[in-house]
Protein backbone atom coordinates (compact mmCIF):
# COMPACT_ATOMS: atom_id res chain seq x y z
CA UNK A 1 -115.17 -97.35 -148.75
CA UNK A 2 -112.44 -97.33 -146.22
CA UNK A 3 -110.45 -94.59 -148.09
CA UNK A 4 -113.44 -92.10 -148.44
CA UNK A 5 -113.36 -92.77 -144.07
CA UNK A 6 -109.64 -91.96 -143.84
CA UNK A 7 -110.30 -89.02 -145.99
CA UNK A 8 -113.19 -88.03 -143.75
CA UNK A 9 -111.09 -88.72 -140.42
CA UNK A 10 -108.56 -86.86 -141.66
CA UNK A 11 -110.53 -83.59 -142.74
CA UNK A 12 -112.26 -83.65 -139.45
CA UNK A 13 -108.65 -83.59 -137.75
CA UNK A 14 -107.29 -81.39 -139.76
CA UNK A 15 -110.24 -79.18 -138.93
CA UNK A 16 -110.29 -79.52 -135.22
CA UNK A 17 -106.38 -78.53 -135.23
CA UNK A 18 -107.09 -75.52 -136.82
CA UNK A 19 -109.73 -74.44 -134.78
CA UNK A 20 -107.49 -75.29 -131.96
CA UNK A 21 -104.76 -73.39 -132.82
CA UNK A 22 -107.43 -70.37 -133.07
CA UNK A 23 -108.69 -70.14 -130.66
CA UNK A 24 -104.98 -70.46 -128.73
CA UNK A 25 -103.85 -67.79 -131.15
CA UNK A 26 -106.65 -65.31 -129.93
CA UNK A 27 -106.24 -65.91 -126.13
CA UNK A 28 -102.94 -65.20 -126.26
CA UNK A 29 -103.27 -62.52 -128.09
CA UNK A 30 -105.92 -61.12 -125.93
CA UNK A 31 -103.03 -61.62 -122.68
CA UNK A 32 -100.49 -59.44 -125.15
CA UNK A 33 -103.11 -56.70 -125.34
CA UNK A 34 -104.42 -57.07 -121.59
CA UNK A 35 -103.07 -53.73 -119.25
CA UNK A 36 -101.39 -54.49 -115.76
CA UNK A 37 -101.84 -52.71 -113.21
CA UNK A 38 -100.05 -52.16 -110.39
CA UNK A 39 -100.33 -53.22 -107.00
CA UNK A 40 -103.21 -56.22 -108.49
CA UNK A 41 -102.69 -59.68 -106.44
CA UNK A 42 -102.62 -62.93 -108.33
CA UNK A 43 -106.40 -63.70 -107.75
CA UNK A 44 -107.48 -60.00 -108.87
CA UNK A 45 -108.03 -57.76 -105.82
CA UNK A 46 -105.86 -54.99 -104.36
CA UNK A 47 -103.59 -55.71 -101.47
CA UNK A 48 -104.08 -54.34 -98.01
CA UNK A 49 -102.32 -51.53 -97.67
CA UNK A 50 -99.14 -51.57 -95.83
CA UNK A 51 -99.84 -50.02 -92.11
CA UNK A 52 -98.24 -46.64 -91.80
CA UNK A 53 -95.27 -46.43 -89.50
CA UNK A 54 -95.81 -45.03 -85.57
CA UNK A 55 -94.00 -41.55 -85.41
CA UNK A 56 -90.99 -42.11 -83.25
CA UNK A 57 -91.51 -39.97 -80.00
CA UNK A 58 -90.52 -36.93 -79.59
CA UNK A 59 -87.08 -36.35 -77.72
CA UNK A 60 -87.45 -35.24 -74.47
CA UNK A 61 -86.58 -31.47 -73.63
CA UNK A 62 -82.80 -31.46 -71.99
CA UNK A 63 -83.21 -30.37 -68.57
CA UNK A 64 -82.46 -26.49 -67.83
CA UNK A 65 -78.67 -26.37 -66.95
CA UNK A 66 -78.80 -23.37 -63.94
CA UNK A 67 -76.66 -20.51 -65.10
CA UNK A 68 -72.89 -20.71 -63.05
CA UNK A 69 -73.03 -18.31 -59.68
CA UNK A 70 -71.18 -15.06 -61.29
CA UNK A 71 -67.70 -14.41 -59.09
CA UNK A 72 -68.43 -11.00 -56.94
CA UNK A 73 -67.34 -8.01 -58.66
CA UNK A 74 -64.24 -6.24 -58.01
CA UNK A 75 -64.94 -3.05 -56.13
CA UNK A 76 -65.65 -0.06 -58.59
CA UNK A 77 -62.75 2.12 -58.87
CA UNK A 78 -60.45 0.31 -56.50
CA UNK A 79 -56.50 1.33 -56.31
CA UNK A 80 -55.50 -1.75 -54.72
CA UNK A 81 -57.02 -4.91 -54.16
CA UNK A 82 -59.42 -5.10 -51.23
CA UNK A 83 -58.68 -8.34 -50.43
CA UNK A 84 -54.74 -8.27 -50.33
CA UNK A 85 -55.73 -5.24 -47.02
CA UNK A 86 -54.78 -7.20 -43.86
CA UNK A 87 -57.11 -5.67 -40.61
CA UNK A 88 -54.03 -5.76 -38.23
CA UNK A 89 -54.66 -2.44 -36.31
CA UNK A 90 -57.87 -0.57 -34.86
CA UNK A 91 -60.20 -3.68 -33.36
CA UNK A 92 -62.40 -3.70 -36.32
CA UNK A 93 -62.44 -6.43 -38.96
CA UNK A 94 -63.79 -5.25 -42.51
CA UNK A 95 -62.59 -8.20 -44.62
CA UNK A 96 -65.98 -9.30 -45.68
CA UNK A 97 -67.38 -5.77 -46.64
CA UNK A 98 -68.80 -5.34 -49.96
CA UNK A 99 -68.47 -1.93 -51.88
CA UNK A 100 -71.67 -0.21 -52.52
CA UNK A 101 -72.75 3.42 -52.14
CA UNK A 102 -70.31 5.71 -51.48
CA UNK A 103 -67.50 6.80 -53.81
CA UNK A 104 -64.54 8.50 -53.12
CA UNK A 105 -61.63 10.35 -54.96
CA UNK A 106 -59.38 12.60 -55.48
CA UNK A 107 -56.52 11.48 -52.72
CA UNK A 108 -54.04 13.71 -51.81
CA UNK A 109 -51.50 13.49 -48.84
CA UNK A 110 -49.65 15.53 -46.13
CA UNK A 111 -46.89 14.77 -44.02
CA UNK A 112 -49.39 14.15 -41.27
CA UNK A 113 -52.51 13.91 -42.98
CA UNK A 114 -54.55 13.43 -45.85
CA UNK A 115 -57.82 14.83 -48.28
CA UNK A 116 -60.38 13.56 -50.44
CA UNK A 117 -63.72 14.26 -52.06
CA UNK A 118 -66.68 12.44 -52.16
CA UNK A 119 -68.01 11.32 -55.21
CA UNK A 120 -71.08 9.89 -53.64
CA UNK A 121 -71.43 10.85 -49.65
CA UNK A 122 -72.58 8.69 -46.49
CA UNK A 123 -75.92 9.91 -47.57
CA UNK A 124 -76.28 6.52 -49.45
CA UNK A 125 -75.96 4.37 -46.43
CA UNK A 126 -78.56 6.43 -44.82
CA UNK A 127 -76.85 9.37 -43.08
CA UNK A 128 -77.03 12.77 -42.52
CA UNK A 129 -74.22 15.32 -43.83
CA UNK A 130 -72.84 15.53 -40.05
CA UNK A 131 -73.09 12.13 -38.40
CA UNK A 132 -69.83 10.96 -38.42
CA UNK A 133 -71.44 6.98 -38.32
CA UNK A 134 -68.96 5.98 -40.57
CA UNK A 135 -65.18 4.48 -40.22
CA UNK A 136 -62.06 5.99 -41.53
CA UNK A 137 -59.70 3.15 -42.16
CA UNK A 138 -56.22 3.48 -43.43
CA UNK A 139 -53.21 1.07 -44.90
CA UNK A 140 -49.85 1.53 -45.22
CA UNK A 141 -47.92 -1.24 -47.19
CA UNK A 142 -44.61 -2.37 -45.54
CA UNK A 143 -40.96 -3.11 -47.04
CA UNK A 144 -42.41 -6.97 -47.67
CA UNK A 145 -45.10 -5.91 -49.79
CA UNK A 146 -47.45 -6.61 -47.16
CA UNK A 147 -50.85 -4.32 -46.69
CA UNK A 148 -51.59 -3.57 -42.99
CA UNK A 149 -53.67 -1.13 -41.03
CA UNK A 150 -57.22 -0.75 -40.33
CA UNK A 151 -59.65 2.33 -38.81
CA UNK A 152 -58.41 4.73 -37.10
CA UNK A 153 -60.96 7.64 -36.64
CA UNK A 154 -64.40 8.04 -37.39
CA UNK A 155 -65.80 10.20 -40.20
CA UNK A 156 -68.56 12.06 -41.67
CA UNK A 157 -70.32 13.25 -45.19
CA UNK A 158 -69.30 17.23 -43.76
CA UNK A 159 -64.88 16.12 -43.06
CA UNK A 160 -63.38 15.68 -46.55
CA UNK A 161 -59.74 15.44 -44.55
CA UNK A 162 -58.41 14.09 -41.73
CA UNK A 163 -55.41 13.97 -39.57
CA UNK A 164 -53.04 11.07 -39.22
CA UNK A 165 -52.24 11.03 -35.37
CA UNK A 166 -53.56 7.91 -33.94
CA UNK A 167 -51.91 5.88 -36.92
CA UNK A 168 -48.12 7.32 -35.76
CA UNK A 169 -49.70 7.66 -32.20
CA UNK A 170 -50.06 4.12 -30.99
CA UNK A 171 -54.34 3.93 -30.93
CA UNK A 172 -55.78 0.79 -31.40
CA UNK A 173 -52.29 -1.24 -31.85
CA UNK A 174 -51.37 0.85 -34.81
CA UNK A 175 -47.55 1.46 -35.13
CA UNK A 176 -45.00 1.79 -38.49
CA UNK A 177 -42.88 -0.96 -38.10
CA UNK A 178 -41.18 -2.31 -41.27
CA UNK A 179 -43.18 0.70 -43.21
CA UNK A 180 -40.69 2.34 -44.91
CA UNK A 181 -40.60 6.14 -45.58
CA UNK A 182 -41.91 7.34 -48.45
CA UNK A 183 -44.41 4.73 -48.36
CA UNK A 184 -47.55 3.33 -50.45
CA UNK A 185 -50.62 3.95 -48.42
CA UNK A 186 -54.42 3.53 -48.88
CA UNK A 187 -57.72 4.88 -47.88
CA UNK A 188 -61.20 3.47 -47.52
CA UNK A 189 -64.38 4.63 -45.88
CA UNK A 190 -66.79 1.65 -43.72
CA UNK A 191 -69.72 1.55 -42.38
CA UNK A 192 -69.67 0.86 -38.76
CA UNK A 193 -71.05 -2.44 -38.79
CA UNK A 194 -68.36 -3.34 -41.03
CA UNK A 195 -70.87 -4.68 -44.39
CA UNK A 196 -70.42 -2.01 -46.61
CA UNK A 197 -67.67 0.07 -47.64
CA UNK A 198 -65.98 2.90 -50.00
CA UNK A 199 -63.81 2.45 -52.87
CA UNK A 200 -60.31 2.13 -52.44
CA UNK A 201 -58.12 4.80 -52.93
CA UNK A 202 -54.36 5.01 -53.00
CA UNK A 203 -51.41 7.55 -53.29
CA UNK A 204 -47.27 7.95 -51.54
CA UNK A 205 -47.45 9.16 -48.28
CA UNK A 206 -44.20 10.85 -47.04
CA UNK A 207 -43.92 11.44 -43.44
């Protein structure tokens, strides 16, 4: 009687293990064959998506850098240097004039004297072919290298030459000291308020 029990006991055991073991082989069996997807949580549910990152702000615009002040031009056409002539004679000061208008060429000399041509007449600072409005101003340069002189007559669109007579003459404080003979001489055309002038024009004068 006992043994059929033990024999019974054991079966049942035996049977209960198997159906253990079964039933563990088929759930893990059905995690082998289960697909993952991505981005699942551990209790099933998508995750909150990540919050997109704020655009970084724009860069400012650099500030407009004002173009440099351009250095005034040299004079157009200009033998010698308009700033190296020193006003010393003739009571008129025409340092600060600016070239504009009126062009001039063509510079020959006398022993007394000299002619030109105008390229452009007074007619571009407003006058007429005979109103001598404008300044004749002359420049000798002296055994130091030195440019001095200044007007010495007055001149119009019609007088393309003129004589040299108040320079060696004394008018206006003009005189030839330390000016050597041949010497370099120059020639420029003012307006008589002293703003605008000629080109500068240049040659030997031998008196």
């Amino acid at each position: 009687m006992m043994t059929t029990k033990k024999t019974t006991l054991l079966s049942d055991t035996a049977v209960l293990s198997i159906a253990a073991i079964s039933a563990f082989a088929a759930f893990t069996a059905g995690c082998e064959n289960a697909e993952y997807r991505d981005n699942i949580s551990w209790n099933g549910t998508a995750p909150e998506p990540a919050p997109a990152a704020e655009p970084e702000p724009a860069a400012e615009p650099a500030p407009d850098t004002p173009a440099p002040t351009p250095a005034p031009a040299a004079g157009v056409g200009d033998a010698v240097p308009y700033g190296s002539l020193k006003w010393t004679f003739g009571g008129v000061n025409g340092s600060g004039a600016v070239q504009s208008g009126v062009q001039i060429s063509g510079l020959r000399f006398s022993s007394n004297g000299f002619s030109f041509k105008y390229d452009r007449d007074l007619s571009a600072w407003g006058l007429s072919h005979n109103d001598a409005g404008a300044l004749a101003c002359f420049f000798v340069q002296k055994s130091s290298g030195e440019w001095v002189g200044g007007k010495f007559d007055w001149i119009s669109s019609s007088r393309t030459s003129r004589d040299l007579k108040h320079c060696t003459g004394g008018y206006g404080g003009w005189n030839l000291a330390g000016v050597p003979n041949p010497a370099n001489a120059a020639v420029v055309i003012m307006t008589a308020d002293g703003k605008r002038r000629s080109n500068v024009l240049s040659g030997v004068w031998r008196r």
